[in-house]
N, C-alpha and C. Protein backbone atom coordinates (compact mmCIF):
# COMPACT_ATOMS: atom_id res chain seq x y z
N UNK A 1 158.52 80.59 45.62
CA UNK A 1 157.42 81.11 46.42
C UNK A 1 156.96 82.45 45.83
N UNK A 2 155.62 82.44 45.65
CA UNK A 2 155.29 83.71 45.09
C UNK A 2 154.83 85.03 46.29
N UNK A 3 155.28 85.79 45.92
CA UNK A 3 155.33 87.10 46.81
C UNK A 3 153.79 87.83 47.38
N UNK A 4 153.43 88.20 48.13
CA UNK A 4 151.98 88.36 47.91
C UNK A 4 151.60 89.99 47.72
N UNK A 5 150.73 89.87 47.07
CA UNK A 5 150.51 91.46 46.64
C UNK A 5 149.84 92.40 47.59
N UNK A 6 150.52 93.33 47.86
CA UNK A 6 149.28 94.75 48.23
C UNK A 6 147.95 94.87 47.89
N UNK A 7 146.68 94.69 48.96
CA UNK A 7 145.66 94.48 48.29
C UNK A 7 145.42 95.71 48.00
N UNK A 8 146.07 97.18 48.28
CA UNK A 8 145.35 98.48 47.97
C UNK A 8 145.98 99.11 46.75
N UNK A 9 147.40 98.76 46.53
CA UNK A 9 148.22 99.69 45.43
C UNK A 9 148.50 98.12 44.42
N UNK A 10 148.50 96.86 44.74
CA UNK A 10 149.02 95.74 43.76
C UNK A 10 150.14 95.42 43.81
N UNK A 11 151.36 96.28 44.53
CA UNK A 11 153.10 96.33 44.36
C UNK A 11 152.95 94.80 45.28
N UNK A 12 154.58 94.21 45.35
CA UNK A 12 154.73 92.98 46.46
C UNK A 12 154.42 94.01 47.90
N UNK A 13 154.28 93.06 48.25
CA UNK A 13 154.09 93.29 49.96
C UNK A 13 155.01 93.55 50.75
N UNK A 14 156.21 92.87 50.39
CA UNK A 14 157.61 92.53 50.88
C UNK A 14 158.40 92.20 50.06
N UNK A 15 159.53 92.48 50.31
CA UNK A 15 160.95 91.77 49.20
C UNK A 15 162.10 90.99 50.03
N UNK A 16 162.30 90.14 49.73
CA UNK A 16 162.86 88.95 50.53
C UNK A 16 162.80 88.19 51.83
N UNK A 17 163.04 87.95 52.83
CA UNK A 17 162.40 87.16 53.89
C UNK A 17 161.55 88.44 55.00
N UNK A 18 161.82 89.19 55.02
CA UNK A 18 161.40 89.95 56.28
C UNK A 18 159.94 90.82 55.75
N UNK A 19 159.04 90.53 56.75
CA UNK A 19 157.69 90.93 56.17
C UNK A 19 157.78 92.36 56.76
N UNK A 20 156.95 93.46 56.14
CA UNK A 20 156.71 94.80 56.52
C UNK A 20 155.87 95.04 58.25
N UNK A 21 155.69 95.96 58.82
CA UNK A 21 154.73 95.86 59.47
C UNK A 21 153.63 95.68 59.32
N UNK A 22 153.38 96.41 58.57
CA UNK A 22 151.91 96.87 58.01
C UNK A 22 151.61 95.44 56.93
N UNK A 23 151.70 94.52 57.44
CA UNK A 23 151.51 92.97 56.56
C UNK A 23 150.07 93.04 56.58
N UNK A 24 149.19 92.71 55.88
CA UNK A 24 149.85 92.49 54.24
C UNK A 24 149.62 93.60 52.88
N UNK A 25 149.98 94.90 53.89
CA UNK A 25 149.82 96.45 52.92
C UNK A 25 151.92 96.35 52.24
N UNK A 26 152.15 97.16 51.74
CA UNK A 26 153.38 97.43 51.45
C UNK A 26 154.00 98.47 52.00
N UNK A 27 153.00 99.28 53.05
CA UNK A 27 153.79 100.31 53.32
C UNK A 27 152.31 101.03 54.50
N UNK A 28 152.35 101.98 55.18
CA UNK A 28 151.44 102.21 56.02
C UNK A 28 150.22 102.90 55.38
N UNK A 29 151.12 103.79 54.06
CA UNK A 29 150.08 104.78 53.54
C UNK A 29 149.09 103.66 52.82
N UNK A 30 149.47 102.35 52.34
CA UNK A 30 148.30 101.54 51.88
C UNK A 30 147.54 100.94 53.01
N UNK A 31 148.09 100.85 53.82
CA UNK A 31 147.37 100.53 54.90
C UNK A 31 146.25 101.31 55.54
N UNK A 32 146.26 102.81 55.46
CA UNK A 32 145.54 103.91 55.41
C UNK A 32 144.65 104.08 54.69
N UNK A 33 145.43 104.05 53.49
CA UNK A 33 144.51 103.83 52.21
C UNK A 33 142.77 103.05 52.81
N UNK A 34 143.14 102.22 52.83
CA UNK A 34 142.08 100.85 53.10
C UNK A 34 141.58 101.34 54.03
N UNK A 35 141.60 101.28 55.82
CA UNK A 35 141.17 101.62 56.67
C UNK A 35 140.33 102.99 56.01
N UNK A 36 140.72 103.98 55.66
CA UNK A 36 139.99 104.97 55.06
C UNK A 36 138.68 104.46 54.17
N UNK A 37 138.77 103.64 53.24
CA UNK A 37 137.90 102.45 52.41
C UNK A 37 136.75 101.93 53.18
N UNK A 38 137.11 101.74 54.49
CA UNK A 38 136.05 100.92 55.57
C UNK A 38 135.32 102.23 55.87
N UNK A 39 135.97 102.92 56.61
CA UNK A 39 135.15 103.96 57.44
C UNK A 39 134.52 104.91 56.49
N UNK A 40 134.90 105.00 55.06
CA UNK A 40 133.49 105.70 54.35
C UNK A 40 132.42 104.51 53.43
N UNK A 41 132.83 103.51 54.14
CA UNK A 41 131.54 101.95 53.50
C UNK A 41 131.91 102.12 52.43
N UNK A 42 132.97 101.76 51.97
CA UNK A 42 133.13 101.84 50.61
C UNK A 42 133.78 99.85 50.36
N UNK A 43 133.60 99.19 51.70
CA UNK A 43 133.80 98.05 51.83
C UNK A 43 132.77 97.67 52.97
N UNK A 44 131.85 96.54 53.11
CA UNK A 44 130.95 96.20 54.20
C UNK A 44 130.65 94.27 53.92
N UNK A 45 130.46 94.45 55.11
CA UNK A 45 130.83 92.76 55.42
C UNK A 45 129.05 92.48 55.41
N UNK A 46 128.56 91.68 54.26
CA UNK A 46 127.23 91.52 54.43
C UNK A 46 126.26 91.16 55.69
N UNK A 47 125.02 91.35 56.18
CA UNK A 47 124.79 90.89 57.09
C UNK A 47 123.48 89.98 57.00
N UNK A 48 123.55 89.37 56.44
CA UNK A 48 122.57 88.07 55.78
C UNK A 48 121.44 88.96 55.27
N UNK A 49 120.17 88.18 55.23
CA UNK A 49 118.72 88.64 54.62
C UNK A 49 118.40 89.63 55.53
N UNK A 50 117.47 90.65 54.46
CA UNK A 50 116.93 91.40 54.93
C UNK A 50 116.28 91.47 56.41
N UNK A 51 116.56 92.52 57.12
CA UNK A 51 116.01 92.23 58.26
C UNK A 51 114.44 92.89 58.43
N UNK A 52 113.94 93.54 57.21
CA UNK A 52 112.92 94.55 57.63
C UNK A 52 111.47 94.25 57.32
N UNK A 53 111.36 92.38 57.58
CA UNK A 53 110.24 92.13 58.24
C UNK A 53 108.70 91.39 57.23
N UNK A 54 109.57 91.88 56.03
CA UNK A 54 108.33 91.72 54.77
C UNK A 54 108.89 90.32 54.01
N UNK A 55 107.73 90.01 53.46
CA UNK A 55 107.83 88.78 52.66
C UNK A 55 108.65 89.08 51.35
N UNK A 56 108.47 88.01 50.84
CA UNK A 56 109.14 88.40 49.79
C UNK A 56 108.35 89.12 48.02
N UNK A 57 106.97 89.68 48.55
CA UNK A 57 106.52 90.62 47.52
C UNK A 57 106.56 92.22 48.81
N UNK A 58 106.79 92.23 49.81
CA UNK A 58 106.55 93.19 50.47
C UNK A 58 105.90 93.21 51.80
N UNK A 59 104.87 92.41 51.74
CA UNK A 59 103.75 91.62 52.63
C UNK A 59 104.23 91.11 53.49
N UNK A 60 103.82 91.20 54.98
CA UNK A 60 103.97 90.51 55.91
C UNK A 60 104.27 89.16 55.58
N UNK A 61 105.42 88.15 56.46
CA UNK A 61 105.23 87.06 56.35
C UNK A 61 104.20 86.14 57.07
N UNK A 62 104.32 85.28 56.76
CA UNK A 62 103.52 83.96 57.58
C UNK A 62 103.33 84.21 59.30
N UNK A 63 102.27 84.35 60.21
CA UNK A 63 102.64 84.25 61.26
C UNK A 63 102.85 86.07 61.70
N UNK A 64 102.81 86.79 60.94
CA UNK A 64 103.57 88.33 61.14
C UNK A 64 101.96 89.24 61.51
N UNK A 65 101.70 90.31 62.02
CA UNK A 65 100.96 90.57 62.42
C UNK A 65 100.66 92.12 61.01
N UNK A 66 100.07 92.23 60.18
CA UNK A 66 99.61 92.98 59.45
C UNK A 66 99.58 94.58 59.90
């Protein structure tokens, strides 16, 4: 079974059956690490197409009021 990695530092996650708390960091300070990562947007969860209304040269779409 392969071990799974720290997504913030790369080390294993854990070493032999018992998982860390901080699953699936290796330790809290990577866990920090990351959370820190979110809250300056340095990670963002897309939120589909543009929402701001224009076609796709700029222009109102179809139906849109000029």
């Amino acid at each position: 079974m392969t071990t799974p990695a720290c997504p913030t530092c790369g080390r294993p996650a854990f070493r032999g059956t018992a998982r860390p708390d901080p699953f699936p960091f290796c330790s809290a300070r990577c866990q920090l690490v990351d959370l820190g990562r979110w809250l300056d947007e340095e990670f963002r969860i897309p939120d589909g197409p543009d929402q701001s209304g224009g076609g796709v040269d700029g222009a109102p779409a179809a139906g849109e009021a000029s």
